[in-house]
Protein backbone atom coordinates (compact mmCIF):
# COMPACT_ATOMS: atom_id res chain seq x y z
CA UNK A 1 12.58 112.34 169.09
CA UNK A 2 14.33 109.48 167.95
CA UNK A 3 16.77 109.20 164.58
CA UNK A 4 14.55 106.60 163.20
CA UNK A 5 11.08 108.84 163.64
CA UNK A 6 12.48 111.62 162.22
CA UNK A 7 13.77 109.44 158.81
CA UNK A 8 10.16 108.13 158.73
CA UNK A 9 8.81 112.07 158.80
CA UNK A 10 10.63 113.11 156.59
CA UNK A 11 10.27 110.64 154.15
CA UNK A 12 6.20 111.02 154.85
CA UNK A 13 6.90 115.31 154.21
CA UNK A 14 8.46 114.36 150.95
CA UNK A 15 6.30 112.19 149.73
CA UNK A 16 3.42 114.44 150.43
CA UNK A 17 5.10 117.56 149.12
CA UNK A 18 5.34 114.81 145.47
CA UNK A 19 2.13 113.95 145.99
CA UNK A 20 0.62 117.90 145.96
CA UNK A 21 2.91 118.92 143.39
CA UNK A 22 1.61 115.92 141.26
CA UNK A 23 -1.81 117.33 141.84
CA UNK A 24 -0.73 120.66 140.12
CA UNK A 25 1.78 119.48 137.76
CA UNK A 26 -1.09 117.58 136.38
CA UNK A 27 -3.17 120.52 136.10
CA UNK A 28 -0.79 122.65 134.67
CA UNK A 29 -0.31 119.86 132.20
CA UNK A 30 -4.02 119.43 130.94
CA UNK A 31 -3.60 123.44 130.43
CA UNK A 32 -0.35 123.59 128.43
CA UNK A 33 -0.42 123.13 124.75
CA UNK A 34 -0.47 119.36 123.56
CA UNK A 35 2.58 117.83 122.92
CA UNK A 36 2.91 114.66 120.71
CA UNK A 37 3.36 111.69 122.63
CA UNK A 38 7.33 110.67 119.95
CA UNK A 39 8.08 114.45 120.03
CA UNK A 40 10.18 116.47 122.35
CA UNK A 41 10.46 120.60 122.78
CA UNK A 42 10.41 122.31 119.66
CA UNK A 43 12.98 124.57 119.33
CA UNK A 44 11.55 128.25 118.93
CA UNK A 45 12.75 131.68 117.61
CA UNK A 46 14.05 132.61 121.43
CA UNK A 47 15.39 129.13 121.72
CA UNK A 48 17.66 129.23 119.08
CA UNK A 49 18.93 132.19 119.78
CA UNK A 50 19.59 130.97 123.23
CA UNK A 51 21.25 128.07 121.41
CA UNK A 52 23.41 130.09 120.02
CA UNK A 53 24.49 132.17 122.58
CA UNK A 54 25.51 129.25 124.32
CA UNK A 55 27.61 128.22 121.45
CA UNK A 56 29.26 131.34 121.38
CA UNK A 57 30.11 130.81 125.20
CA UNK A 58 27.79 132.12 126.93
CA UNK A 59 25.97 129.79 129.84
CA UNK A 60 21.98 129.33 130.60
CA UNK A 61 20.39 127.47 132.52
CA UNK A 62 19.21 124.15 129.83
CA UNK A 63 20.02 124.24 126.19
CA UNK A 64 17.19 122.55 124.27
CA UNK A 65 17.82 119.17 122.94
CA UNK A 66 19.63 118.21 120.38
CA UNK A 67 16.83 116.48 118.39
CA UNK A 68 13.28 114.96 119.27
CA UNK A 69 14.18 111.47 117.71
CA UNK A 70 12.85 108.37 120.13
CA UNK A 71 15.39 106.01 117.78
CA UNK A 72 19.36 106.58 119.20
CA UNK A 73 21.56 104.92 116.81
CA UNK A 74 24.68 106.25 117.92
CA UNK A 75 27.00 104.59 120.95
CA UNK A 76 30.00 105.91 122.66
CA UNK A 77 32.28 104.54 125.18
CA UNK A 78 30.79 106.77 128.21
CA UNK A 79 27.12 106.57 129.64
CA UNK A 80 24.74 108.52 127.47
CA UNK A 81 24.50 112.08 128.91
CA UNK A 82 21.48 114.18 129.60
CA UNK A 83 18.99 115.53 126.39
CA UNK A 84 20.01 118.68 127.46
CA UNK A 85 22.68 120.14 128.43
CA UNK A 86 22.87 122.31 131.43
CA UNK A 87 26.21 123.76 131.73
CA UNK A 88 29.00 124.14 129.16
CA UNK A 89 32.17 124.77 131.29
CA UNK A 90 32.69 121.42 131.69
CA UNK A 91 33.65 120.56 127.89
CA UNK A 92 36.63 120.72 126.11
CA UNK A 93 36.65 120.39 122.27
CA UNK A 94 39.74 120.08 120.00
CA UNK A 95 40.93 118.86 117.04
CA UNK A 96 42.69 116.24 118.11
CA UNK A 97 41.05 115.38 121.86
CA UNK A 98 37.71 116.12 123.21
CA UNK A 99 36.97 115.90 127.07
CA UNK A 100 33.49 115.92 129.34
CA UNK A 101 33.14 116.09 132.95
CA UNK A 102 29.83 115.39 134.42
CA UNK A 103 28.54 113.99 137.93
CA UNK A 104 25.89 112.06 139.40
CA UNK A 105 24.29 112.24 142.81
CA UNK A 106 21.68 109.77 144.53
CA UNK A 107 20.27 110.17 147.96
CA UNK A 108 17.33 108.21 149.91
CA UNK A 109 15.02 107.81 152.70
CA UNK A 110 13.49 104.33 153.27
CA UNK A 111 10.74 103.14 155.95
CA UNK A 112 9.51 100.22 156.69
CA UNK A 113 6.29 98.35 158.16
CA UNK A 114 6.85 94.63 159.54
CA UNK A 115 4.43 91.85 160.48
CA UNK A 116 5.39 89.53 163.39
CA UNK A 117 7.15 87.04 161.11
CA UNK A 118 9.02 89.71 159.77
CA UNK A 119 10.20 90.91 162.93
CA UNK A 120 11.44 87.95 163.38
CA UNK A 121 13.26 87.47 160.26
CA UNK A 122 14.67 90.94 160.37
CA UNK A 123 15.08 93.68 162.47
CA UNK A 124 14.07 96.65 160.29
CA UNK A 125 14.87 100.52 160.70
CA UNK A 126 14.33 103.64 159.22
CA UNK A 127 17.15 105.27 157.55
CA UNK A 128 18.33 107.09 155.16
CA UNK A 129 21.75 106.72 152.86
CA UNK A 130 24.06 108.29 149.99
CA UNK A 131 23.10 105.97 147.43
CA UNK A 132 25.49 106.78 144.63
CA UNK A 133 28.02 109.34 143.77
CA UNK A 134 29.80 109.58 140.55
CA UNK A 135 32.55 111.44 138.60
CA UNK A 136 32.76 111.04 134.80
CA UNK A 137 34.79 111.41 132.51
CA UNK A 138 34.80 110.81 128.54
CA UNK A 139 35.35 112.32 125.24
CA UNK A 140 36.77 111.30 121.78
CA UNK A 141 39.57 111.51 118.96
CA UNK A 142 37.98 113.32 116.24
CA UNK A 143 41.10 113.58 114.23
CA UNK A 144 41.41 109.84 113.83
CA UNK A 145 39.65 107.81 110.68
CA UNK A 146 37.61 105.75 112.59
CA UNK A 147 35.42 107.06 115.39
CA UNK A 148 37.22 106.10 118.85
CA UNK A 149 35.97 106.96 122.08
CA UNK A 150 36.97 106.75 125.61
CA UNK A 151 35.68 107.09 129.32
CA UNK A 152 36.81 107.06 132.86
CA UNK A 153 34.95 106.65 135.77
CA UNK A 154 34.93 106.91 139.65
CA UNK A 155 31.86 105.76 142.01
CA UNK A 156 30.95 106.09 145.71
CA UNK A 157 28.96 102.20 145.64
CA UNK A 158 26.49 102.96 148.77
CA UNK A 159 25.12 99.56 148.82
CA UNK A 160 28.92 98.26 149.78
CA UNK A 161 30.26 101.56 151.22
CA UNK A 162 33.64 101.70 148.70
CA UNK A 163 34.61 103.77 146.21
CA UNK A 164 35.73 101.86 143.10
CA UNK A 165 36.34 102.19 139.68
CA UNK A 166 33.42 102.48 137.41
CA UNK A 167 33.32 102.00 133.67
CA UNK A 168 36.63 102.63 132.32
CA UNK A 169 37.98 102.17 128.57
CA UNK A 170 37.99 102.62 125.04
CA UNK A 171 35.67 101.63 122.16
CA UNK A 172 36.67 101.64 118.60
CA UNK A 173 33.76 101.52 115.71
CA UNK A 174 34.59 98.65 113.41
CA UNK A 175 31.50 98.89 110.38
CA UNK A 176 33.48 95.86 108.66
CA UNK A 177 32.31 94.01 111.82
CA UNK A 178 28.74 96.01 112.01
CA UNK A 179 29.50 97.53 115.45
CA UNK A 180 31.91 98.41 117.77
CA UNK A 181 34.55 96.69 120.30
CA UNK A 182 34.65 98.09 123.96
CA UNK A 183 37.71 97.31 126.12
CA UNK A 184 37.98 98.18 129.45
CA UNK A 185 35.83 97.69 132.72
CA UNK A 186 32.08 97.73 131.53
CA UNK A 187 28.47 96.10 132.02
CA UNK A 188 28.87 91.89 131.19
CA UNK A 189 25.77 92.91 128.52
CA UNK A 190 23.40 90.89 129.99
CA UNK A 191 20.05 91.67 130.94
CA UNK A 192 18.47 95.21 129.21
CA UNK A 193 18.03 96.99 133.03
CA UNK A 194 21.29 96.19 134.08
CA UNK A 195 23.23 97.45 130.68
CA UNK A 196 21.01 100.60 131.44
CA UNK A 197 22.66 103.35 132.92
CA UNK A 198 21.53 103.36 136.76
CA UNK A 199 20.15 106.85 136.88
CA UNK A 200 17.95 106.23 133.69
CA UNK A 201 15.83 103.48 134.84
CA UNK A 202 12.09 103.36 135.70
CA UNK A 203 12.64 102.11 139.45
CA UNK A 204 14.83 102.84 142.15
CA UNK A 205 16.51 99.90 142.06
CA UNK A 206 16.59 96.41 140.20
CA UNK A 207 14.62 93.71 140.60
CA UNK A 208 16.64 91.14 142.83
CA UNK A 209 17.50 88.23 140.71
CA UNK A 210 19.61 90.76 139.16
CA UNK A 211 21.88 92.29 141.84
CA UNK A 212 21.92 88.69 143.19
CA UNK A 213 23.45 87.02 139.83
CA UNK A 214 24.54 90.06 137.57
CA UNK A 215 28.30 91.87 139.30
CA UNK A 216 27.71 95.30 138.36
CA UNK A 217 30.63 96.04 136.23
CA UNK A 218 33.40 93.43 134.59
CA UNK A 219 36.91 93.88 132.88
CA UNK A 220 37.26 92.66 129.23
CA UNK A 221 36.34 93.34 125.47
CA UNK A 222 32.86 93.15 123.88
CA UNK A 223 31.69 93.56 121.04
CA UNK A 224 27.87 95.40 120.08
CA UNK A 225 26.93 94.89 116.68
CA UNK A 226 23.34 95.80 114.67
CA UNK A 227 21.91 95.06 111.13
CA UNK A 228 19.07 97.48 110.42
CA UNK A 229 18.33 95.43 107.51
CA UNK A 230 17.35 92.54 109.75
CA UNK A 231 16.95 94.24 112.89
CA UNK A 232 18.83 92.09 114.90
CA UNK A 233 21.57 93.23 117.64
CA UNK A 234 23.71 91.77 119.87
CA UNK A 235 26.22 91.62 122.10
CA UNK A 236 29.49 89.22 122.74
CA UNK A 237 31.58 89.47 125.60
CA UNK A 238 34.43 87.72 127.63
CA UNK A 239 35.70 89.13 130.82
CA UNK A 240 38.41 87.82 133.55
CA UNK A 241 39.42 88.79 137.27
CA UNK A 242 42.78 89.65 135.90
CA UNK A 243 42.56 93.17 137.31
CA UNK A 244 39.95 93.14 139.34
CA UNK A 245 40.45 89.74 141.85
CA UNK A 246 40.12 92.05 144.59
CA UNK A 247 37.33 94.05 144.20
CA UNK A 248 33.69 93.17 145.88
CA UNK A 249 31.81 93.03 142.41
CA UNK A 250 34.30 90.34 141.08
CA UNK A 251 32.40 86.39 142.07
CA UNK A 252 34.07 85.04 138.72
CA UNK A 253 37.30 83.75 137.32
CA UNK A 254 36.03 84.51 134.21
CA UNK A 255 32.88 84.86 132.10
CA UNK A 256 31.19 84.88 128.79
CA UNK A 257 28.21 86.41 128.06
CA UNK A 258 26.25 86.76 125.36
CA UNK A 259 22.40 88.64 124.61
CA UNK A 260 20.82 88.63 121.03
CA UNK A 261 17.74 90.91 120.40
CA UNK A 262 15.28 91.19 117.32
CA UNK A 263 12.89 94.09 116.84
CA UNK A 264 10.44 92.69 114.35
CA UNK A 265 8.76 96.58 115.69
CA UNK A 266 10.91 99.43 115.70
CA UNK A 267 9.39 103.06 114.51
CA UNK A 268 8.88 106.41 116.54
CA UNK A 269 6.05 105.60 118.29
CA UNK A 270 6.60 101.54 118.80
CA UNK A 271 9.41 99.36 119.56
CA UNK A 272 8.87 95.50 120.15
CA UNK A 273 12.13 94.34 121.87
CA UNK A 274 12.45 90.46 122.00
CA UNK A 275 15.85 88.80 123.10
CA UNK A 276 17.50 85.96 124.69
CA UNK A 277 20.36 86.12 126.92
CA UNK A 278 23.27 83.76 128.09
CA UNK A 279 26.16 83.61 130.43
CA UNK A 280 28.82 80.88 131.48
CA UNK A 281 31.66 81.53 134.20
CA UNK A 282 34.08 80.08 136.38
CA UNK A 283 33.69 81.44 140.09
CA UNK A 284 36.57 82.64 142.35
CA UNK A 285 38.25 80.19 144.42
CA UNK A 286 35.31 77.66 142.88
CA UNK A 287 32.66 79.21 145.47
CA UNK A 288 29.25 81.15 144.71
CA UNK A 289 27.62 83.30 146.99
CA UNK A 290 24.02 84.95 145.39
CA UNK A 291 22.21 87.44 147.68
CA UNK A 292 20.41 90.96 147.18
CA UNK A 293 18.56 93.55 149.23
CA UNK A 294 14.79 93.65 148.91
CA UNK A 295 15.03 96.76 146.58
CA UNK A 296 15.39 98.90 149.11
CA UNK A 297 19.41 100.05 149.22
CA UNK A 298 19.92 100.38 153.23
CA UNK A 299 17.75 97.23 154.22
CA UNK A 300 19.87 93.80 154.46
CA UNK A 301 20.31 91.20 152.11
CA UNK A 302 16.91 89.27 152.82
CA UNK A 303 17.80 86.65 150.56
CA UNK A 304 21.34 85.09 150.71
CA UNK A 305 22.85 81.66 149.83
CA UNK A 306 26.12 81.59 151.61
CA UNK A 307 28.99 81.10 150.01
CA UNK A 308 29.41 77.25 148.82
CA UNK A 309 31.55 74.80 146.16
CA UNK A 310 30.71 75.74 142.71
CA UNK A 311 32.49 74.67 139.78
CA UNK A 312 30.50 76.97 137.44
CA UNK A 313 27.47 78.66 136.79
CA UNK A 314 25.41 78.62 133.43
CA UNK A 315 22.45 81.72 133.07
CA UNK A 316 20.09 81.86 130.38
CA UNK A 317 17.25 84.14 129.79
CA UNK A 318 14.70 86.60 127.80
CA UNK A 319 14.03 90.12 127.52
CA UNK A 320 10.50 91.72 126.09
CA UNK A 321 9.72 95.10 125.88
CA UNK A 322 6.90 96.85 124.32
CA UNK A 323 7.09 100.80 123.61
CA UNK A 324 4.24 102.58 122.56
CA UNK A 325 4.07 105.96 123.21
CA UNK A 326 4.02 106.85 126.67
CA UNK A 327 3.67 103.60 127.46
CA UNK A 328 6.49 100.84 127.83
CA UNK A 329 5.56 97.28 129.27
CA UNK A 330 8.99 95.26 129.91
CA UNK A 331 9.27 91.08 131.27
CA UNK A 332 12.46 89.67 131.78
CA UNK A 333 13.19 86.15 133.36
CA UNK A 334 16.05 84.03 133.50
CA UNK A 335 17.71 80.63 135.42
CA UNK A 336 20.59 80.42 137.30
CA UNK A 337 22.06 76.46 137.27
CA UNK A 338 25.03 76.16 138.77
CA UNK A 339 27.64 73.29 138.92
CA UNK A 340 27.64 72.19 142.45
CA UNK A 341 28.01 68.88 143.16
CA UNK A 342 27.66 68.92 147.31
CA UNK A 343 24.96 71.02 146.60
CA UNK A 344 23.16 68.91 144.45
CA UNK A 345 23.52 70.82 141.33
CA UNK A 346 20.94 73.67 142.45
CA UNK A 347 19.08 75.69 139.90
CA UNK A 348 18.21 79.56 140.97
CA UNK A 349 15.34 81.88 139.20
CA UNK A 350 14.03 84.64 138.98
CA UNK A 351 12.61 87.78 137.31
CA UNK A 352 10.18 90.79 136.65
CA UNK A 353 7.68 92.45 134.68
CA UNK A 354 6.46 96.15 135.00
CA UNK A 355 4.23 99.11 133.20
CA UNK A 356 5.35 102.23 132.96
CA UNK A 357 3.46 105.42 131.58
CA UNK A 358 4.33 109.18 131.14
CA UNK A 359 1.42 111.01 131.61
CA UNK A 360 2.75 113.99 130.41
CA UNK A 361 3.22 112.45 126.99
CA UNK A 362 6.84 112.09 126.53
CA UNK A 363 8.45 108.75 125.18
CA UNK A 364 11.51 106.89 126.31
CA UNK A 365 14.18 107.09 123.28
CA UNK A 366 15.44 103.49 122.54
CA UNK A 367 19.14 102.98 121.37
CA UNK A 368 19.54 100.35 118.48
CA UNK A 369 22.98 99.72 119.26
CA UNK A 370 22.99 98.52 122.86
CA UNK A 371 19.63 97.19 122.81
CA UNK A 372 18.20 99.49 125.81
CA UNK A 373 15.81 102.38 126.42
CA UNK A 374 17.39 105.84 127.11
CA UNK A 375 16.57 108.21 130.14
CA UNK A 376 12.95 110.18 130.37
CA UNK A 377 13.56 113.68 129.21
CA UNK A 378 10.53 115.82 129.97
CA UNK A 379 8.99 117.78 127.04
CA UNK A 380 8.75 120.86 129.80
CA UNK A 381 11.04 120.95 132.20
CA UNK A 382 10.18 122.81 135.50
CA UNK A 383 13.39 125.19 135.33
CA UNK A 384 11.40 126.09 131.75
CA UNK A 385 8.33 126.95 133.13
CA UNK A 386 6.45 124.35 132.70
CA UNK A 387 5.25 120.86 134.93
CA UNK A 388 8.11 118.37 134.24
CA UNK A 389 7.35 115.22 133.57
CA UNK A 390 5.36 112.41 135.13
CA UNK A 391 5.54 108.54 134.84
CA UNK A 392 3.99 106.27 137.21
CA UNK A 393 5.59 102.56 137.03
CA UNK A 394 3.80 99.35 138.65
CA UNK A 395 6.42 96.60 139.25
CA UNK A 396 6.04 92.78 140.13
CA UNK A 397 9.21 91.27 141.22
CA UNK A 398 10.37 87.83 141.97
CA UNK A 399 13.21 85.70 143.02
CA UNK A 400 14.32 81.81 144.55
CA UNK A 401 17.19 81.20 145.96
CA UNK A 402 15.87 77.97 147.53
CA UNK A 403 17.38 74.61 145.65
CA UNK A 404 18.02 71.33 147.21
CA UNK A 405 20.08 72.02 150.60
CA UNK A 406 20.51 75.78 149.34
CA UNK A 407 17.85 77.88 151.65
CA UNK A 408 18.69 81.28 149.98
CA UNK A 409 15.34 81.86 150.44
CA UNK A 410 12.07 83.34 148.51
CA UNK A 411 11.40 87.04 147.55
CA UNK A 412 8.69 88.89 146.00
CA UNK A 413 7.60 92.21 145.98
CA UNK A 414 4.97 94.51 144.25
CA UNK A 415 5.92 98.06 144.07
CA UNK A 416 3.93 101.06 142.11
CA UNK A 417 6.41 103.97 142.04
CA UNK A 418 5.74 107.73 141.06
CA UNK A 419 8.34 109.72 139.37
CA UNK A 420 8.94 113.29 138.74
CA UNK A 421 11.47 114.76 136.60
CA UNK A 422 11.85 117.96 137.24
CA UNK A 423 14.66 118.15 133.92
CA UNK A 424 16.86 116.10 132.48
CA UNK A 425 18.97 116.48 135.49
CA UNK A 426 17.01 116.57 138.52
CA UNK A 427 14.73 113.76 139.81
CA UNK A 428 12.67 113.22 142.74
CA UNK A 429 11.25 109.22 143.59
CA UNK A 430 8.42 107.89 145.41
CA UNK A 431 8.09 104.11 145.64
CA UNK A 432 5.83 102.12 148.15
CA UNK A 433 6.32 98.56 148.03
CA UNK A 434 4.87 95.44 149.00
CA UNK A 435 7.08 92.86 150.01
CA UNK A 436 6.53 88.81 151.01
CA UNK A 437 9.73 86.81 152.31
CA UNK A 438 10.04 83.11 153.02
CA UNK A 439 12.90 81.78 154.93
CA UNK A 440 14.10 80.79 158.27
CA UNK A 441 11.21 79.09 157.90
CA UNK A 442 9.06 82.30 158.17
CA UNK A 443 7.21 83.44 156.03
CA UNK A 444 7.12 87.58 156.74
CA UNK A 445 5.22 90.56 155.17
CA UNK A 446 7.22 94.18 154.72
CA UNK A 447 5.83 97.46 153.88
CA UNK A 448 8.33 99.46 152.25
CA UNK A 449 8.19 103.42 152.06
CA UNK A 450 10.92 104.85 149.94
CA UNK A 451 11.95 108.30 148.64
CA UNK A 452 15.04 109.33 146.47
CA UNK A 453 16.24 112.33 145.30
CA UNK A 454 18.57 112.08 141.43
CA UNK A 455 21.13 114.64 140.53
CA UNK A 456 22.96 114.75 137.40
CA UNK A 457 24.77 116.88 134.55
């Protein structure tokens, strides 16, 4: 039997295995007793006893929550970490220094079904891939008068086979200022999916506009800042290659970005998220290159500019999200024009919108100080006896690399997803996607069958 069949089989045994416990998770879920759509677990007599015996040192295997609140309005340098917690070994507490070690693990299988024009615009495979693999560090300085926190970070980056640093630095709360100051290596703040932690989103990857235009991480100071009173946010950064000239995420000189949000909506059950983004850099050695993988980590880049003279590049854009509930409907859009004069000054687009609903009940917490939605946390995780929790996501993506003498190509792809989290920790994906392609003057169809497994604490 060939490598590739057996990929394809066991991706098709996987998503089966989803699809039958989805069938009975459901069940088990109609049976349980109701859980409010803005609530999470309650703790109980046992519970907090539990809770305490873990406090007193003594390990199980999840600690309830912390709180049921869908409104975060706390930040800290690192990435948030998990509701729950599900081991306490890995903390350090003292007076003066505080220290957490967690670790992140992704892992896929993806498939594919061509057309003829496909075929002949790439030769597709089945395979499967380590995705991601992460060790994280962070922690703060309690006996200081202002809170300070820090992180460090290491990352296996699948899609480019390298291990790099990952966000790395300090963040000091400045009230006077409304907000906080992050130095370090970070997210450029723009664009709500891509400041979201990867392991929290809906999908299994971002939409391709923005791993095409977005680097992944940046070195330099921002600054977050919110006013409940007039529920604005926002986010100001500026970032160089100073430190970072040689790694593959760096395209820029230097940037500056900058994302303001208003939630005219914000309560328990509802958040209306509206905001406009913007971004202005210098690239490397005055070229641009823009190209992404059709959402599917081991395919290749199906759309790709080449690298070409660019004297800058100006991005502006919007974010809306809706939350209510178990629902959360989420559009975001934005240009790409980019100073080029033997390229007649090309302008680039792209964007998405998708659904996403729990049908278990459970809502997505949304933090007021970064402006982005927090990881699903099941009301009843599996590991507590009871069905996890389920969210189906539909997705329409798009993107256009095509601009005057630039053929970079056109992408779109429509991709309903099924997700099970088993805990806050563990995560198993099913996506099938939809996929449409026109370059090389081609114009191929892809069926795309994907599985992923998350790991986290």
């Amino acid at each position: 039997m060939h490598a590739g069949t057996g990929n394809v089989k066991v991706s098709i045994a996987l998503w089966a295995a989803i699809v039958v416990a989805a069938i009975a998770g459901t069940s088990f879920a109609q049976q349980a007793p109701a859980v409010l759509p803005d609530s999470g677990p309650q703790n109980t007599p046992n519970e907090k006893q539990t809770a305490a015996k873990t406090a007193s040192g003594q390990s199980q295997d999840e600690t309830p929550p912390p709180g049921d609140s869908t409104i975060d309005t706390t930040v800290e340098a690192g990435d948030p970490e998990p509701r729950r917690r599900l081991v306490n070994w890995n903390e350090y507490e003292g007076p003066h220094f505080t220290i957490r070690f967690g670790a992140g693990f992704l892992y896929e299988v993806a498939g594919y079904g061509q057309d003829d024009e496909s075929k002949e615009q790439f030769t597709l495979a089945p395979d499967e891939k380590l995705r991601d693999f992460r060790l994280l560090f962070r922690g703060r300085f309690p006996s200081l008068s202002r809170k300070v926190t820090w992180c460090a970070g290491v990352m296996y980056d699948g899609a480019n086979d390298q291990w790099l640093m990952r966000k790395t630095g300090i963040q000091i709360a400045v009230p006077e200022l409304w907000g906080h100051f992050f130095i370090g290596r970070q997210k450029e703040g723009f664009s709500l999916n891509k400041i979201m932690v990867g392991y929290d989103g809906w999908t299994m990857e971002r939409a391709t506009i923005n791993d095409a235009t977005i680097p992944i991480l940046a070195d330099g100071i921002q600054w977050m800042g919110y006013v409940p009173k007039y529920r604005l946010l926002w986010n100001l950064g500026y970032y160089n290659d100073f430190l970072s000239n040689k790694e593959s995420f760096s395209t820029h000189q230097y940037q500056v970005v900058s994302r303001l949000v208003w939630l005219p909506i914000i309560d328990e059950k509802d958040v209306l998220h509206l905001g406009a983004m913007f971004r202005y850099g210098e690239p490397e050695d005055r070229k641009i290159q823009h190209r992404s993988r059709p959402e599917a980590n081991p395919a290749p880049y199906f759309v790709d500019t080449g690298k070409f003279d660019a004297v800058a590049t100006r991005m502006a854009g919007w974010e809306v999200y809706y939350r209510k509930g178990p629902w959360l409907f989420g559009n975001e859009y934005w240009f790409n024009s980019v100073n080029s004069q033997s390229q007649n000054y090309p302008l680039f687009h792209g964007g998405e919108v998708a659904v996403s609903w729990a049908i278990t009940g459970e809502t997505r917490a949304y933090n007021t100080v970064g402006g982005y939605f927090r990881a699903f946390s099941p009301a009843k995780p599996v590991f507590q006896g009871g069905p996890g929790g389920w969210e189906v996501v539909l997705r329409y993506s798009h993107i256009d690399l095509d601009s005057g003498p630039v053929r970079g190509g056109k992408f779109g792809r429509i991709t309903p997803t099924v997700n099970w989290h088993l805990s806050d920790h563990v995560r198993l994906e099913m996506a099938y996607g939809y996929g449409h392609l026109d370059r090389f003057e081609r114009e191929g169809n892809t069926h795309f069958f994907q599985s992923r497994i998350q790991l986290q604490f």
